[in-house]
PDB file of N, CA and C in Angstrom:
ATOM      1  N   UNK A   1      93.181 140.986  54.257  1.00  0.00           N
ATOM      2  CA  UNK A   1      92.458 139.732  54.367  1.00  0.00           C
ATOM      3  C   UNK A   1      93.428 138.559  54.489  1.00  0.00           C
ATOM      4  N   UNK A   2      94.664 138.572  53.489  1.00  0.00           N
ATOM      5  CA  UNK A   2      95.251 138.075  53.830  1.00  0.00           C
ATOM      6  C   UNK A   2      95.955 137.076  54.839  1.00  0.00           C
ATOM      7  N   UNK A   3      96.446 138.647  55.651  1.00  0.00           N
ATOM      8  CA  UNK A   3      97.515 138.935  56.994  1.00  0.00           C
ATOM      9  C   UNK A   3      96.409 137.896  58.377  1.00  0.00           C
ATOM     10  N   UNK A   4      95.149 138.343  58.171  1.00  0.00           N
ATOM     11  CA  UNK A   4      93.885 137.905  58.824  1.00  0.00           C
ATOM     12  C   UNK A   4      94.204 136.767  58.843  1.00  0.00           C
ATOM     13  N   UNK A   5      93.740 135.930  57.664  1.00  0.00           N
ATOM     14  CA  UNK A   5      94.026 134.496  57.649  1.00  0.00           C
ATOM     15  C   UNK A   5      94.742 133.715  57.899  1.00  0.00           C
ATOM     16  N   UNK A   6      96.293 134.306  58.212  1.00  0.00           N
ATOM     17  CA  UNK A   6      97.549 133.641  58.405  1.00  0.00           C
ATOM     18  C   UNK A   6      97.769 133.924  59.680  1.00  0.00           C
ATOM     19  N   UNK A   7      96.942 134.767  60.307  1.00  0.00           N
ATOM     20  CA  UNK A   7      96.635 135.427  62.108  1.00  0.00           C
ATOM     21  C   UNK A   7      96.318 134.110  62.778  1.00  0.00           C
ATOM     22  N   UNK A   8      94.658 134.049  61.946  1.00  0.00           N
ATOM     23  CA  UNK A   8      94.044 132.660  62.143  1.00  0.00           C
ATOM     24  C   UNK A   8      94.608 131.196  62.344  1.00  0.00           C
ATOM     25  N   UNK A   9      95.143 130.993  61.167  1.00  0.00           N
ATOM     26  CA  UNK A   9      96.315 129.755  60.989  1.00  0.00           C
ATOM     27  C   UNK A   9      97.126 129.439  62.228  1.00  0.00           C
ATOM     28  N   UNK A  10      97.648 130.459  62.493  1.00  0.00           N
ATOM     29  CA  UNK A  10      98.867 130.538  63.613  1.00  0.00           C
ATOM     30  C   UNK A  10      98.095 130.492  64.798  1.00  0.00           C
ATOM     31  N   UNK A  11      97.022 130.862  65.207  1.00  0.00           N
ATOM     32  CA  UNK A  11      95.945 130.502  66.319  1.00  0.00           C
ATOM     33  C   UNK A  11      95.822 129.167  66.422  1.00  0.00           C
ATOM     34  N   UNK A  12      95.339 128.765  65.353  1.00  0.00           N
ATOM     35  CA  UNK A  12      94.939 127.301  65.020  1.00  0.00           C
ATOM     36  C   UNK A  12      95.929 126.489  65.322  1.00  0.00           C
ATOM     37  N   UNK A  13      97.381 127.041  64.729  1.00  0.00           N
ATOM     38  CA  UNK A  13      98.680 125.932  65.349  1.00  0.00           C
ATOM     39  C   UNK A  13      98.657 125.924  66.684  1.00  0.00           C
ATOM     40  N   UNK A  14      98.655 127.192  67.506  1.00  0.00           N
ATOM     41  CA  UNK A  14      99.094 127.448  68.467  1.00  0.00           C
ATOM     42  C   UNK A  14      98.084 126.250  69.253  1.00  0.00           C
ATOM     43  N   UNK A  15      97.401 126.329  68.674  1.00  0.00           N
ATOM     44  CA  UNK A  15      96.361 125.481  69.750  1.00  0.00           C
ATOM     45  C   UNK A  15      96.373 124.178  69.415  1.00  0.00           C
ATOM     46  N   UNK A  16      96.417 123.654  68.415  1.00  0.00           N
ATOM     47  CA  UNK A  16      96.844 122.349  68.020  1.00  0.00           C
ATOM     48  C   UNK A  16      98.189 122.227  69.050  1.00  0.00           C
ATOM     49  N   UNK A  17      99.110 122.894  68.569  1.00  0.00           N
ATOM     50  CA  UNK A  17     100.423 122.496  69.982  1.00  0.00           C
ATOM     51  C   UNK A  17     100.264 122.415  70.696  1.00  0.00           C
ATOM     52  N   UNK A  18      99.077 123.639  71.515  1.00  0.00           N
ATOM     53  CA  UNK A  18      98.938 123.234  73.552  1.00  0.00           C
ATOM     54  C   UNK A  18      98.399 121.936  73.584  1.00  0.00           C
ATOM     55  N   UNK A  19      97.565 121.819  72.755  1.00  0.00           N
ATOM     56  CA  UNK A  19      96.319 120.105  72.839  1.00  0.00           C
ATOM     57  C   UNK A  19      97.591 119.141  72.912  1.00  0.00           C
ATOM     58  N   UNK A  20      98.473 119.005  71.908  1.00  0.00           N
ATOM     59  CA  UNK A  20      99.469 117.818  71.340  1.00  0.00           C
ATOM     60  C   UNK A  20     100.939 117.994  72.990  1.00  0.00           C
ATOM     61  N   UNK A  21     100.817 119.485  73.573  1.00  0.00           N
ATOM     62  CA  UNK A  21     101.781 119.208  74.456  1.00  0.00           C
ATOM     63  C   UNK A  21     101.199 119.085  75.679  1.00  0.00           C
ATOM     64  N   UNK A  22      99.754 118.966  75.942  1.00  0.00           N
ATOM     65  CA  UNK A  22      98.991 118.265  77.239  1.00  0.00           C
ATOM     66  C   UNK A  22      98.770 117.467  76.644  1.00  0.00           C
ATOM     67  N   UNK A  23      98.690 116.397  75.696  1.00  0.00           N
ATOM     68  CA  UNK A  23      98.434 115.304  75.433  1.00  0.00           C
ATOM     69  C   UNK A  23      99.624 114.207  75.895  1.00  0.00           C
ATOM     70  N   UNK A  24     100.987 114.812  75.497  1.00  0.00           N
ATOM     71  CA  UNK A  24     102.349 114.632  75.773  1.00  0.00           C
ATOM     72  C   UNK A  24     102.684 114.315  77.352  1.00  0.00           C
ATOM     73  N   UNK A  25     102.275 115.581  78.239  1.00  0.00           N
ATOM     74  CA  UNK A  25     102.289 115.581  79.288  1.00  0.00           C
ATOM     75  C   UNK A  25     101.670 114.694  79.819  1.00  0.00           C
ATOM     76  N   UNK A  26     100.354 114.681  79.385  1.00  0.00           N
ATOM     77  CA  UNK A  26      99.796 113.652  80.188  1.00  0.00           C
ATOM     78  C   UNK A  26     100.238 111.914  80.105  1.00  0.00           C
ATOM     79  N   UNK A  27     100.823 111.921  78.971  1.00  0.00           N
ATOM     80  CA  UNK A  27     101.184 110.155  78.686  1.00  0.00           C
ATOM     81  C   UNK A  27     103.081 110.355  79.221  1.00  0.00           C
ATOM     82  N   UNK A  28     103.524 111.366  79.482  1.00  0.00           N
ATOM     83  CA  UNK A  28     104.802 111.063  80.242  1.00  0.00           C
ATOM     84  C   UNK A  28     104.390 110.952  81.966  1.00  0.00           C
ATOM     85  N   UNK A  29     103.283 111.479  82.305  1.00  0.00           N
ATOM     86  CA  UNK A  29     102.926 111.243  83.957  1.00  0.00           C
ATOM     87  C   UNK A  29     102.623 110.107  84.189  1.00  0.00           C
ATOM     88  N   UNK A  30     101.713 109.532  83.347  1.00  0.00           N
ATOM     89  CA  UNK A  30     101.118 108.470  83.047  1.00  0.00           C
ATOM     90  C   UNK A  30     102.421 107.480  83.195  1.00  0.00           C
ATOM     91  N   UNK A  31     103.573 107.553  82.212  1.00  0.00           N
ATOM     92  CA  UNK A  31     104.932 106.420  82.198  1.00  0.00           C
ATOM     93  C   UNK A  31     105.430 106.347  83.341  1.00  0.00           C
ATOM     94  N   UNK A  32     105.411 107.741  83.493  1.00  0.00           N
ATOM     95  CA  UNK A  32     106.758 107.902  84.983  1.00  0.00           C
ATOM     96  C   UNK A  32     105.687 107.446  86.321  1.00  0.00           C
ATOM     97  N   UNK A  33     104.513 107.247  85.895  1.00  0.00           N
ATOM     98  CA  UNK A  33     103.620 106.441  87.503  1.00  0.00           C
ATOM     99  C   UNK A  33     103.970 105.079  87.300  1.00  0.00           C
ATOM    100  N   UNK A  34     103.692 104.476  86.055  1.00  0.00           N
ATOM    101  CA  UNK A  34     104.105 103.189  85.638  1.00  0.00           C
ATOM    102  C   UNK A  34     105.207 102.636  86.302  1.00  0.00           C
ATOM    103  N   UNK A  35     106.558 103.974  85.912  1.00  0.00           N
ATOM    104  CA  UNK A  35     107.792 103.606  86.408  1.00  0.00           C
ATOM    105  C   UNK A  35     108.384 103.627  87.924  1.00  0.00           C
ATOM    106  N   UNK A  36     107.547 104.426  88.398  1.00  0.00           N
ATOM    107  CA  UNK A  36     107.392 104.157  89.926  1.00  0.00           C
ATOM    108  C   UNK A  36     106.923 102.596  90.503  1.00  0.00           C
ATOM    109  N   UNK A  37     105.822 102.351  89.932  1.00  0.00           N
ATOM    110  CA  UNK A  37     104.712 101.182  90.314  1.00  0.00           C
ATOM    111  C   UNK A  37     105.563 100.186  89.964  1.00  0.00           C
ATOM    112  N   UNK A  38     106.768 100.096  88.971  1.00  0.00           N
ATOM    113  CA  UNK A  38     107.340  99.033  88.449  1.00  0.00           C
ATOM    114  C   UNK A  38     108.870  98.652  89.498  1.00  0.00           C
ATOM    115  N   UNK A  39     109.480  99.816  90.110  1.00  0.00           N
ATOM    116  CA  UNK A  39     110.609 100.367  90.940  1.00  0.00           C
ATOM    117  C   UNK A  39     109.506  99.342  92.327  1.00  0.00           C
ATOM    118  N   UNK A  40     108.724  99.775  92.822  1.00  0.00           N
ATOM    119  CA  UNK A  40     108.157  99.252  93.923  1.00  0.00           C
ATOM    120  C   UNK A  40     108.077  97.815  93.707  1.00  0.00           C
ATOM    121  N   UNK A  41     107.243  97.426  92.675  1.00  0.00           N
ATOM    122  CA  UNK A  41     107.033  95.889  92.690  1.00  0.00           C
ATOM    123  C   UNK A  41     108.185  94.908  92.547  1.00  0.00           C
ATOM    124  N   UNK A  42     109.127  95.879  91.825  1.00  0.00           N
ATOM    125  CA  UNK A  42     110.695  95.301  91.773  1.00  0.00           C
ATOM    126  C   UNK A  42     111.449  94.741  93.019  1.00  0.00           C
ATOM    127  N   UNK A  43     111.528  95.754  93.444  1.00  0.00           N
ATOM    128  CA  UNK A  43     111.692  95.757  95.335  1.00  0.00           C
ATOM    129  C   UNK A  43     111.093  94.684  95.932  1.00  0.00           C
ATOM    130  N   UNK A  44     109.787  94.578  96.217  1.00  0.00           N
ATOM    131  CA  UNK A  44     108.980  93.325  96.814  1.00  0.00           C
ATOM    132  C   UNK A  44     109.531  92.407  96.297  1.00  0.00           C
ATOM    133  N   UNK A  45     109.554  91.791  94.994  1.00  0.00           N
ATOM    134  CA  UNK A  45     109.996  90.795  94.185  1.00  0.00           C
ATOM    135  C   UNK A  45     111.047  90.042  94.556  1.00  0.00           C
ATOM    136  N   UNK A  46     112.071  91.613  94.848  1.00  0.00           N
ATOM    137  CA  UNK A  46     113.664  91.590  95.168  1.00  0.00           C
ATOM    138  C   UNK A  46     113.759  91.308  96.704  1.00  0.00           C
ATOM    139  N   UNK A  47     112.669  91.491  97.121  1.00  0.00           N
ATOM    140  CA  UNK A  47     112.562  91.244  98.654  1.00  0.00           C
ATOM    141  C   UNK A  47     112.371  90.049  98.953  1.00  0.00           C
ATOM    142  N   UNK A  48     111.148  89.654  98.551  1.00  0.00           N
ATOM    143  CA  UNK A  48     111.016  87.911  98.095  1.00  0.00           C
ATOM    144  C   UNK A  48     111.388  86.742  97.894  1.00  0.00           C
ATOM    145  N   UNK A  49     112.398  87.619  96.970  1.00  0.00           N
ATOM    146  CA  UNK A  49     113.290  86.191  96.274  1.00  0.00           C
ATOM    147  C   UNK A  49     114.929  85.877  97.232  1.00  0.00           C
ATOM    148  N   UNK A  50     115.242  87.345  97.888  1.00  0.00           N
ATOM    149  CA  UNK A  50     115.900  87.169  98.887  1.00  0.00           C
ATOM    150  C   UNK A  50     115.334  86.230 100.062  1.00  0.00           C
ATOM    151  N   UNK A  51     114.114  86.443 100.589  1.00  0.00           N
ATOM    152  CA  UNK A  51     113.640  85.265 101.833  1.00  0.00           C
ATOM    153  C   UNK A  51     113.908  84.412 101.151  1.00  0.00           C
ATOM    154  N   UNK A  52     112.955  83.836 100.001  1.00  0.00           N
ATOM    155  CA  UNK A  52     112.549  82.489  99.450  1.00  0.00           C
ATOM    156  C   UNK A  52     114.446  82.098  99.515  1.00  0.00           C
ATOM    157  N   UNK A  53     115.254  82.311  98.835  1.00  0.00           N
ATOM    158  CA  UNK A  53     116.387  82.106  98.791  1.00  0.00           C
ATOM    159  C   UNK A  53     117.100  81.590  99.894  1.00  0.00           C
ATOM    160  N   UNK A  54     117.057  82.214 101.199  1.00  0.00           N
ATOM    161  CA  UNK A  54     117.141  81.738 102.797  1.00  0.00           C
ATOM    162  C   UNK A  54     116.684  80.543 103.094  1.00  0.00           C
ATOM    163  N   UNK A  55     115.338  81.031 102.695  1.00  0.00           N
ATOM    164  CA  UNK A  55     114.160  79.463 103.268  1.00  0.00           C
ATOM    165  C   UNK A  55     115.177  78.153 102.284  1.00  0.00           C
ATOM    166  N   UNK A  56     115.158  78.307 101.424  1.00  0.00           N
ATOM    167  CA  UNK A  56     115.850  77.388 100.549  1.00  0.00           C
ATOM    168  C   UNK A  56     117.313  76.835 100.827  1.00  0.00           C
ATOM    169  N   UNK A  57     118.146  77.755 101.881  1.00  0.00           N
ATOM    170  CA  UNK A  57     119.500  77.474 101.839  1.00  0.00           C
ATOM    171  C   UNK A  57     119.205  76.645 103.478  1.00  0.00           C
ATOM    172  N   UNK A  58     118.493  76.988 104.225  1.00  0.00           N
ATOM    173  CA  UNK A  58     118.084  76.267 105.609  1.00  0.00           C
ATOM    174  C   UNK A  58     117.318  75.203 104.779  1.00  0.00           C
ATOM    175  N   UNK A  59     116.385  74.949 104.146  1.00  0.00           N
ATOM    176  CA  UNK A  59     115.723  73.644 103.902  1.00  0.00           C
ATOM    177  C   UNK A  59     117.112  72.603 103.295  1.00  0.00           C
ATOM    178  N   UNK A  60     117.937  72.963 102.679  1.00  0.00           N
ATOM    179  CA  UNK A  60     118.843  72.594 102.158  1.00  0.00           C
ATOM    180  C   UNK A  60     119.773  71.644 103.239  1.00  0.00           C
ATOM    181  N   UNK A  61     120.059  72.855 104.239  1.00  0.00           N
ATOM    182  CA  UNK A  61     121.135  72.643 105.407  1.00  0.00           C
ATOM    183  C   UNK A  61     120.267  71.033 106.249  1.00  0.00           C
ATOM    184  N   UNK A  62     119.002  71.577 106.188  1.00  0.00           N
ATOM    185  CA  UNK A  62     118.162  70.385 107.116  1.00  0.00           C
ATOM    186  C   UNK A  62     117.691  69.552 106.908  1.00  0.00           C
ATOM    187  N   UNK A  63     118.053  69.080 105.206  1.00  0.00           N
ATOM    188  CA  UNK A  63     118.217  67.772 104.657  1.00  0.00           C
ATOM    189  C   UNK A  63     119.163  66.949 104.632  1.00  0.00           C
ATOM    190  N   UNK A  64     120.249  68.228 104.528  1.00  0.00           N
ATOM    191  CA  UNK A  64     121.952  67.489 103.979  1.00  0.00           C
ATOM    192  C   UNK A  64     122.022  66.562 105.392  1.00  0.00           C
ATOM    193  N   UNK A  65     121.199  67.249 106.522  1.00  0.00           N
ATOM    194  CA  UNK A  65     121.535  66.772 107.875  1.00  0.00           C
ATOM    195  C   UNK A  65     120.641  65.216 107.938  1.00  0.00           C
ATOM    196  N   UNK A  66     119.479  65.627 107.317  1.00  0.00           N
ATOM    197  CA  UNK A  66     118.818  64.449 107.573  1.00  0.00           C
ATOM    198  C   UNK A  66     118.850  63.480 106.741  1.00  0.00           C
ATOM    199  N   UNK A  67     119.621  63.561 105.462  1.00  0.00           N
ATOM    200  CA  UNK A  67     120.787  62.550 104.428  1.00  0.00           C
ATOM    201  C   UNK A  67     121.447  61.346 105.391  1.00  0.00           C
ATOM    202  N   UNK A  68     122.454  62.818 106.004  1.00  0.00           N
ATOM    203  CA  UNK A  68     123.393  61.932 106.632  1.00  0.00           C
ATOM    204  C   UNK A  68     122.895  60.838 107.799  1.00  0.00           C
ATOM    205  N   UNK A  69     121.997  61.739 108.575  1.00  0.00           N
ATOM    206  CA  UNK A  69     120.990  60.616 109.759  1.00  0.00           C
ATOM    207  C   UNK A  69     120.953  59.139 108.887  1.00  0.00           C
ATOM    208  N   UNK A  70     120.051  59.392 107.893  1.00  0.00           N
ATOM    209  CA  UNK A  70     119.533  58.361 106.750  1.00  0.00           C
ATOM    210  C   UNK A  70     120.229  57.302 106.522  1.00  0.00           C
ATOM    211  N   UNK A  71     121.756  58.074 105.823  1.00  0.00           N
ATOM    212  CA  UNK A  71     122.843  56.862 105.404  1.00  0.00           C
ATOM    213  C   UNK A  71     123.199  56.691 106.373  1.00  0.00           C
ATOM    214  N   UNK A  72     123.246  57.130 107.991  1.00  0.00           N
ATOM    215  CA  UNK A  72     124.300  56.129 109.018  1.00  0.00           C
ATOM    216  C   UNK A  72     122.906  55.186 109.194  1.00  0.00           C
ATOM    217  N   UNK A  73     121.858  55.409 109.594  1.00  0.00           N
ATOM    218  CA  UNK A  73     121.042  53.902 110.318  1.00  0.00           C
ATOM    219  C   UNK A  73     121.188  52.916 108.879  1.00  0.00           C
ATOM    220  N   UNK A  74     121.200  53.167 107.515  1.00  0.00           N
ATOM    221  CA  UNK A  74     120.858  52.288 106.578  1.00  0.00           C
ATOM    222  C   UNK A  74     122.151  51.099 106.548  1.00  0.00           C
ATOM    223  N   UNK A  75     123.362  52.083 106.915  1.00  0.00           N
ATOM    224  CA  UNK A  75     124.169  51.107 106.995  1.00  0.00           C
ATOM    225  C   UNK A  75     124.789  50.397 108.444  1.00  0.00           C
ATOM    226  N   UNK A  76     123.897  50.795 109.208  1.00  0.00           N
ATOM    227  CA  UNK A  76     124.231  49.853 110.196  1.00  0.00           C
ATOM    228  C   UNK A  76     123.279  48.517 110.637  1.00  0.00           C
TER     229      UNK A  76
END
């Protein structure tokens, strides 16, 4: 009766573990989609901030230009 009961037990773990290591599994698929989705949006971001950065160094260039226009008529 014993041996029975401790048969049982060890069933009972065994299955408590598969539940707790598909539970596992499923919240590491779950991260590593996250960590994909986060790698992608990174990229765009990184893509982004490279244009915006451009746009910014030409808006820059086509002021400094239109500065200088500015200060020659003001002082003549």
């Amino acid at each position: 009766m014993d041996q029975e009961r401790q048969i049982h037990e060890v069933a009972d773990l065994r299955e408590a573990f598969e539940k707790l290591k598909a539970e596992h599994k499923k919240q590491v698929n779950l991260l590593q989609a996250r960590v994909d989705t986060l790698g992608n949006d990174k990229s765009v971001l990184e893509e982004r901030s490279k244009k915006l950065q451009e746009k910014n160094r030409n808006l820059m260039k086509e002021h400094k230009g239109n500065s200088l226009v500015f200060a020659i008529l003001v002082a003549a």
